[in-house]
N, C-alpha and C. Protein backbone atom coordinates (compact mmCIF):
# COMPACT_ATOMS: atom_id res chain seq x y z
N UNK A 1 100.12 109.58 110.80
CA UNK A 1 100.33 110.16 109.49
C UNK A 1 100.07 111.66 109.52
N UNK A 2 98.96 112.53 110.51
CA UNK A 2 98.98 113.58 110.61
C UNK A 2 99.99 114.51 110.74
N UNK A 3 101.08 113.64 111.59
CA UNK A 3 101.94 114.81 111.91
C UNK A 3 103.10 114.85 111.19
N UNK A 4 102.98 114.22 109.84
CA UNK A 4 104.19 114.37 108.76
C UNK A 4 103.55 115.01 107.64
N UNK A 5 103.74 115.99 107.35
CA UNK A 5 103.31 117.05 106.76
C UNK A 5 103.51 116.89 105.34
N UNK A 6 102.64 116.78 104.54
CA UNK A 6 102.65 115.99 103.26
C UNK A 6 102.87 114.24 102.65
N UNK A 7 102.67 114.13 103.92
CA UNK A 7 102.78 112.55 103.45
C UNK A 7 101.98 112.00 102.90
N UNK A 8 100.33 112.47 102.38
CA UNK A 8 99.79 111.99 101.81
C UNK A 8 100.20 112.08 100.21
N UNK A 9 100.57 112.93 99.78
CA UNK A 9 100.96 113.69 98.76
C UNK A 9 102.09 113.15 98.18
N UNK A 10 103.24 112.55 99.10
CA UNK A 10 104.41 111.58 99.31
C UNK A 10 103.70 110.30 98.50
N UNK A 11 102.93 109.88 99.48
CA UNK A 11 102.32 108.30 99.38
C UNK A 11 101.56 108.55 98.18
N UNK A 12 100.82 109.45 97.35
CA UNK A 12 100.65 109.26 95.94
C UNK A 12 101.16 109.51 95.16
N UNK A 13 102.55 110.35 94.99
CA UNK A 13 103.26 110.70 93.77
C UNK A 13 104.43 109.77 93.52
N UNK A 14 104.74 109.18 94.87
CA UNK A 14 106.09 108.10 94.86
C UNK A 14 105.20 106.59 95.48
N UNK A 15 104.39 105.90 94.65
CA UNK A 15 103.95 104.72 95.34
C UNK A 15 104.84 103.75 94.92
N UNK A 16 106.26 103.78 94.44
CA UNK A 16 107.19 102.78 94.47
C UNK A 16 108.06 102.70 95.77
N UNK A 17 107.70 103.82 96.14
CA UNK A 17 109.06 103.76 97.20
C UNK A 17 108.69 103.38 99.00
N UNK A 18 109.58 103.25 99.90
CA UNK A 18 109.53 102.35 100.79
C UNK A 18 108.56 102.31 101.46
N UNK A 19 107.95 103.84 101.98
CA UNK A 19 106.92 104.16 102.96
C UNK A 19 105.38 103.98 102.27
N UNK A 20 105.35 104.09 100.74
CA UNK A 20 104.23 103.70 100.01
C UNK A 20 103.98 101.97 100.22
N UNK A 21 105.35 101.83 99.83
CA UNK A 21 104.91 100.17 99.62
C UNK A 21 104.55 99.44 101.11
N UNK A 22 104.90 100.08 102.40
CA UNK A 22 104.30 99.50 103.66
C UNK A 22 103.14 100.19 103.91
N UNK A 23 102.78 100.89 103.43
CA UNK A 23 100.92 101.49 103.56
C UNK A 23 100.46 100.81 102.77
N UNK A 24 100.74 100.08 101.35
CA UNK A 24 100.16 99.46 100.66
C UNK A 24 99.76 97.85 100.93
N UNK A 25 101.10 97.42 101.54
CA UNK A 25 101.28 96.05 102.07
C UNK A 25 99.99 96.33 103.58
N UNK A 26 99.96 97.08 104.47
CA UNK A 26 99.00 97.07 105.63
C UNK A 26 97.51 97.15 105.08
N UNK A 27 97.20 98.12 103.76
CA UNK A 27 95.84 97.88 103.74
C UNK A 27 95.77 96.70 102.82
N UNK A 28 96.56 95.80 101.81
CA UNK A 28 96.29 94.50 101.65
C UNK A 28 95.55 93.62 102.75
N UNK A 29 96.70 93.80 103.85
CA UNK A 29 96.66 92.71 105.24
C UNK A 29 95.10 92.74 105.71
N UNK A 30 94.82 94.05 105.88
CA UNK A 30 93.67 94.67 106.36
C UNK A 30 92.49 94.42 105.69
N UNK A 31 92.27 94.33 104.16
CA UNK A 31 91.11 93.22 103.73
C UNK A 31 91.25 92.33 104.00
N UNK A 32 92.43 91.12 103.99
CA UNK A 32 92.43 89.88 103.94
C UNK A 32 92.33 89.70 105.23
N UNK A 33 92.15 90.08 106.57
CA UNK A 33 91.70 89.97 107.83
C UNK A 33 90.47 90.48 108.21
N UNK A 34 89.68 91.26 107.24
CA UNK A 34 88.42 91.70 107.45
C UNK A 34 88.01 90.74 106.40
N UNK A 35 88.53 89.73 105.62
CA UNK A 35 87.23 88.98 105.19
C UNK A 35 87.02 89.02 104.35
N UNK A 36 87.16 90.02 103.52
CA UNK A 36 86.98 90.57 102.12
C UNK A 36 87.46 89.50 101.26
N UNK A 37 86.15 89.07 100.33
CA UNK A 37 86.13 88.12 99.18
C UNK A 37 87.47 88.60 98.27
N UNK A 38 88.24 87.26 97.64
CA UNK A 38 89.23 87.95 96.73
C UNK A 38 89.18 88.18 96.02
N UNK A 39 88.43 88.37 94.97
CA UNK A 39 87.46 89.18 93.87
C UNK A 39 87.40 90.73 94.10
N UNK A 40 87.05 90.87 95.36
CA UNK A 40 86.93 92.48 95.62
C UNK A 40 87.53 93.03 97.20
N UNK A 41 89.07 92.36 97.16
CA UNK A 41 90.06 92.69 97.62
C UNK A 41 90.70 94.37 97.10
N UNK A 42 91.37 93.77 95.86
CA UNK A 42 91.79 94.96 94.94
C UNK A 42 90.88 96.67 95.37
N UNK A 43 89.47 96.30 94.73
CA UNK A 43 89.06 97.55 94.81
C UNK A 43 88.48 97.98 96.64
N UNK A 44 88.62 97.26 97.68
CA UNK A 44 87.74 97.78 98.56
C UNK A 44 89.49 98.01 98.99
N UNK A 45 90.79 97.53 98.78
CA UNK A 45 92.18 98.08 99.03
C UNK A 45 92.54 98.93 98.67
N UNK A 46 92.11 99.70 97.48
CA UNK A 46 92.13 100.83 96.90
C UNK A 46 91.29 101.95 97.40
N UNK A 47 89.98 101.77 98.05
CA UNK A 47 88.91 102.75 98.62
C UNK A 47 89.59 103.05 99.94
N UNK A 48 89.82 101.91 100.82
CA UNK A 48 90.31 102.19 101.85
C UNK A 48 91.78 103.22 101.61
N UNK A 49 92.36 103.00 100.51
CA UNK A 49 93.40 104.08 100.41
C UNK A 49 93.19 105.30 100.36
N UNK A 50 92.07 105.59 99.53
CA UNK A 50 91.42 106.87 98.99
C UNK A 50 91.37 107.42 100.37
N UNK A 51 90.51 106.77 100.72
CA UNK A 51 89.82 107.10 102.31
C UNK A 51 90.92 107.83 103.13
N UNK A 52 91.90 107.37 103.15
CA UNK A 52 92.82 107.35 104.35
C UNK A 52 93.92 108.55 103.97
N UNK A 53 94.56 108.32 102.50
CA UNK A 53 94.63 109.74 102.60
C UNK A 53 93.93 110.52 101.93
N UNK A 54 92.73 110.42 101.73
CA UNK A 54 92.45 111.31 101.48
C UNK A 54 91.97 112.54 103.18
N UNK A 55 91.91 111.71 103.59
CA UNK A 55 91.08 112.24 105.47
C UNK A 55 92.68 112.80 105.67
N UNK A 56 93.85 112.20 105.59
CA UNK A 56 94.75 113.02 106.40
C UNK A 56 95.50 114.29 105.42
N UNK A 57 94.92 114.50 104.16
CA UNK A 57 95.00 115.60 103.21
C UNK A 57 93.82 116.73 103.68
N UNK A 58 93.19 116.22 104.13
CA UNK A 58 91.64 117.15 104.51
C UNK A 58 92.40 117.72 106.23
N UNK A 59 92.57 116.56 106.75
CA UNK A 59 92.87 117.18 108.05
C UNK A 59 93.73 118.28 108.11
N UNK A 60 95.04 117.80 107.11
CA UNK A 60 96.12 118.84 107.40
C UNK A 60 95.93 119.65 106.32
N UNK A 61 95.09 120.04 105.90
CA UNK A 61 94.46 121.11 105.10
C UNK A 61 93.93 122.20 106.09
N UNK A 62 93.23 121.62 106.99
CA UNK A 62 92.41 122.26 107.91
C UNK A 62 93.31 123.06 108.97
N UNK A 63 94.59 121.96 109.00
CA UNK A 63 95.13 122.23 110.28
C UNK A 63 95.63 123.81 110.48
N UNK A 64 94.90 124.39 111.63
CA UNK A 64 95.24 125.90 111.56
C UNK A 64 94.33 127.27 110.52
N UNK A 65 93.75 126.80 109.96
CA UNK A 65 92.42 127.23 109.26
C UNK A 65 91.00 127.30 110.01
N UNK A 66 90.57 128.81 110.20
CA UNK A 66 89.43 128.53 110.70
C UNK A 66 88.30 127.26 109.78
N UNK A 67 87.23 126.78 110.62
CA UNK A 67 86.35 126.15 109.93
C UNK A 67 85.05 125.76 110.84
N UNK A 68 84.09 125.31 110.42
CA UNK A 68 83.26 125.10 111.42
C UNK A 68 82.80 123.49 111.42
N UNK A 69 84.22 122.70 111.24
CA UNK A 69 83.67 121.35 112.08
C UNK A 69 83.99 121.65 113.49
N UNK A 70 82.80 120.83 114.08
CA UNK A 70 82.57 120.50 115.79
C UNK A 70 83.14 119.14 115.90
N UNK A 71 83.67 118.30 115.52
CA UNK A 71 83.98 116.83 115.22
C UNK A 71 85.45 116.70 115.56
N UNK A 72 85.84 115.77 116.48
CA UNK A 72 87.18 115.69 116.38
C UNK A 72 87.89 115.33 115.13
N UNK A 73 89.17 115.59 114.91
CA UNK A 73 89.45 115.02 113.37
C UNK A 73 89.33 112.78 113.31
N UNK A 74 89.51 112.48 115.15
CA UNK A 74 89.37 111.37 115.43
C UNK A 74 88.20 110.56 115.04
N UNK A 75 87.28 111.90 115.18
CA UNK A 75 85.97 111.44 115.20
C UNK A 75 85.32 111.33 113.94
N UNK A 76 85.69 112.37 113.01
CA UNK A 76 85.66 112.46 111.84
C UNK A 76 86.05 111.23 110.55
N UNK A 77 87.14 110.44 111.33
CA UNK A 77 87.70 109.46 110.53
C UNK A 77 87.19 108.34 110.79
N UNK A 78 86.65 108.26 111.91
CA UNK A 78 86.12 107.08 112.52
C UNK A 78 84.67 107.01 111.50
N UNK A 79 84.17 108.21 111.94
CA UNK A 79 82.49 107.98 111.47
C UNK A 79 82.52 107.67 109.43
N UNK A 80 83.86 108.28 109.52
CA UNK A 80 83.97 108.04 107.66
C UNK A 80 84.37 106.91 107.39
N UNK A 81 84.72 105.96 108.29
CA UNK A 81 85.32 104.38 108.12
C UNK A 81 84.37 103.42 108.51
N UNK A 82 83.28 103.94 109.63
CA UNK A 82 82.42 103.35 109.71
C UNK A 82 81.29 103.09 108.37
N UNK A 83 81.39 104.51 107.69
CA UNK A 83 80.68 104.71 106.46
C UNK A 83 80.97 103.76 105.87
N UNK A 84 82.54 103.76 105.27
CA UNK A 84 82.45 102.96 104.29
C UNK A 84 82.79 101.56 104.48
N UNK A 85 83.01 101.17 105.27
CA UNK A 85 82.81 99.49 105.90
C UNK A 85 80.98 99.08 105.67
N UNK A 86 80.61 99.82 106.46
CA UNK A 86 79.28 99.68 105.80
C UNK A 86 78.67 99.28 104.30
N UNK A 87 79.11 100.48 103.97
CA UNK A 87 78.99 100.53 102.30
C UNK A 87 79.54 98.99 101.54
N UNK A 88 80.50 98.79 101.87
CA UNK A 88 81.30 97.53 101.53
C UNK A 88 80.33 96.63 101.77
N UNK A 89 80.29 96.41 103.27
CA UNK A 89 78.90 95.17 103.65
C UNK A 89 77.66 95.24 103.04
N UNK A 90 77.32 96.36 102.32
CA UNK A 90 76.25 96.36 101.61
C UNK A 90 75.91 95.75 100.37
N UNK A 91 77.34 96.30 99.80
CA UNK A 91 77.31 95.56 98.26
C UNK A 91 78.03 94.40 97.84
């Protein structure tokens, strides 16, 4: 997703259209294979959206901008997914 340049921006202003509705359909899949009670499917499918673009709006924000993360952007997404998987298992 990084290297299409506004696609996050795409994927929230047009969530009817083709490339929305298969990011939408994968993070469905993606609770219902992590387990996630169906009660709180909906909203932990919606966080994980936030999450995701919101990280590749930040990245390609960055991209070419000085800044002072030391973090790969890999690494960056990882440790923020680890976060909130966590968070999820918590509550």
């Amino acid at each position: 997703m990084l290297r299409i340049d506004g696609i996050a921006e795409v994927l929230q202003t047009q969530p009817a259209k083709g490339a929305a509705r298969q990011v939408d359909a994968l993070m469905q899949q993606l609770v219902v294979e992590a387990g996630v009670p169906p009660s709180r499917r909906e909203s932990a499918r919606m966080l994980l959206m936030i999450f995701i673009l919101g990280s590749v709006s930040l990245e390609q924000a960055l991209d070419g901008l000085p800044h002072q993360l030391t973090e790969s952007p890999e690494s960056r997404f990882a440790q923020g997914l680890d976060m909130l998987i966590a968070g999820l298992a918590a509550t």
